[in-house]
Protein backbone atom coordinates (compact mmCIF):
# COMPACT_ATOMS: atom_id res chain seq x y z
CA UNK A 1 -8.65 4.77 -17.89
CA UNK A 2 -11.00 5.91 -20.59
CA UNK A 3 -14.87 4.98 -19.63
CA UNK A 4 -15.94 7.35 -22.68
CA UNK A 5 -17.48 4.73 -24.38
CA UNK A 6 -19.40 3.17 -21.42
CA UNK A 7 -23.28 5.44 -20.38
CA UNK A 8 -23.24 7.37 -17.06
CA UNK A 9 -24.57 4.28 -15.02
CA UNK A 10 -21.62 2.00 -16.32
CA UNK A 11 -19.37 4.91 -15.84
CA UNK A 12 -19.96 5.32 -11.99
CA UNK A 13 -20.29 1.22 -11.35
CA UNK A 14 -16.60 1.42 -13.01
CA UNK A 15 -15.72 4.04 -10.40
CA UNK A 16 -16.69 2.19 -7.75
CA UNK A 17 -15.49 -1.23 -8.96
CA UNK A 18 -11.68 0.49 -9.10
CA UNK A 19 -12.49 1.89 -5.91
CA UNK A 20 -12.87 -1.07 -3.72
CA UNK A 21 -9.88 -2.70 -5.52
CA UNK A 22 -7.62 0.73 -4.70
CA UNK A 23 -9.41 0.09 -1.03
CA UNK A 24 -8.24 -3.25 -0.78
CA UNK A 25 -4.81 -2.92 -2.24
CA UNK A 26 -4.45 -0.31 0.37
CA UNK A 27 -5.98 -2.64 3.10
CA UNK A 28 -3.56 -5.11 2.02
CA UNK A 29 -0.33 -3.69 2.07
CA UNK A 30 -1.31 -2.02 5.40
CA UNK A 31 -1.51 -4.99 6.83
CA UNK A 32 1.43 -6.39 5.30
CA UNK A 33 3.40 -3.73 6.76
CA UNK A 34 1.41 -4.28 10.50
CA UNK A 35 2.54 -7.93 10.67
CA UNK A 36 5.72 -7.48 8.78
CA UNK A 37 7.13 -5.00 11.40
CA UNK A 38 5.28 -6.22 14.53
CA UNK A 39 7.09 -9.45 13.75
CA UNK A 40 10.32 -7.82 13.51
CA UNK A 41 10.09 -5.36 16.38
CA UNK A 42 7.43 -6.52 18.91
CA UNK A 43 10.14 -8.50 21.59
CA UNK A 44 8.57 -7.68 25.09
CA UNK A 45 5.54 -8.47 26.05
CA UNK A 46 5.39 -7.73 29.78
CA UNK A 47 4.59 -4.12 29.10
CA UNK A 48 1.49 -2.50 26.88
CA UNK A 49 4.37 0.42 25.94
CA UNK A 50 6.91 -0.15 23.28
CA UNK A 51 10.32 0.16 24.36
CA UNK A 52 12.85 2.60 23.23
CA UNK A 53 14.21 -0.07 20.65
CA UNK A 54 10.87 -1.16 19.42
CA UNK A 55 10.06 2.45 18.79
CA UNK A 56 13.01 2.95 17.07
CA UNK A 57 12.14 -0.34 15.06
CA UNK A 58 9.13 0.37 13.75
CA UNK A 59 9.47 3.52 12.58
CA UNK A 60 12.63 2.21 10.83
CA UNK A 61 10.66 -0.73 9.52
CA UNK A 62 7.38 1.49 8.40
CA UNK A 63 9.83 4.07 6.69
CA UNK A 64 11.11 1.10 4.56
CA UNK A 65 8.24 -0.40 3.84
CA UNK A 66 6.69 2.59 2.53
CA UNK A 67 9.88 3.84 0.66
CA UNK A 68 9.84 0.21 -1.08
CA UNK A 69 5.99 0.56 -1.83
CA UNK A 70 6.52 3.98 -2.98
CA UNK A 71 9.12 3.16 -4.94
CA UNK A 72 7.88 -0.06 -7.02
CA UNK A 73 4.44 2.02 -7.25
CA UNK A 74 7.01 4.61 -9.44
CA UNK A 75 8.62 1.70 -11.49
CA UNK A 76 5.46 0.30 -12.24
CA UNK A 77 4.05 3.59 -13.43
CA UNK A 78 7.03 3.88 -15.35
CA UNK A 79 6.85 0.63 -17.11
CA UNK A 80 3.42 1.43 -17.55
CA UNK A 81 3.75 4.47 -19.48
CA UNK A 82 6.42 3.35 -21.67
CA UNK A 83 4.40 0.18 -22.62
CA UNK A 84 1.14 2.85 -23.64
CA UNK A 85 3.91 4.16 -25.53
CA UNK A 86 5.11 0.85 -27.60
């Protein structure tokens, strides 16, 4: 984004403003991805360890999850840039 027309103190309150939204986007789909996979994998409680499968599970479940963020992250960019370019 181009601040260039904003002084140095509107510049840096910008900064932070995009900041704490990049923060909480982050916090947000972390969290998505906590309850998505406990849900799916978390099946025995009788133990503090995960089992073999639930290992297994999650890191199959956090790969995806990130692969899919990572992914529509790229699209959007994508459709971003060839919008600026319309």
């Amino acid at each position: 984004m181009d601040f260039s027309q904003f002084n140095g103190a509107e510049q840096a309150h910008m900064t932070k403003v995009i900041e704490r939204k990049q923060m909480a986007d982050f916090m947000k789909l972390y969290s998505g991805m906590v309850e998505r996979c406990f849900n799916a994998c978390a099946q025995d409680f009788t133990s503090k360890a995960l089992t073999s499968n639930e290992t297994t599970c999650v890191q199959n479940c956090t790969d995806k999850f990130l692969k899919h963020s990572e992914r529509v992250g790229t699209r959007f960019a994508e459709h971003n840039a060839e919008q600026a370019g319309k």
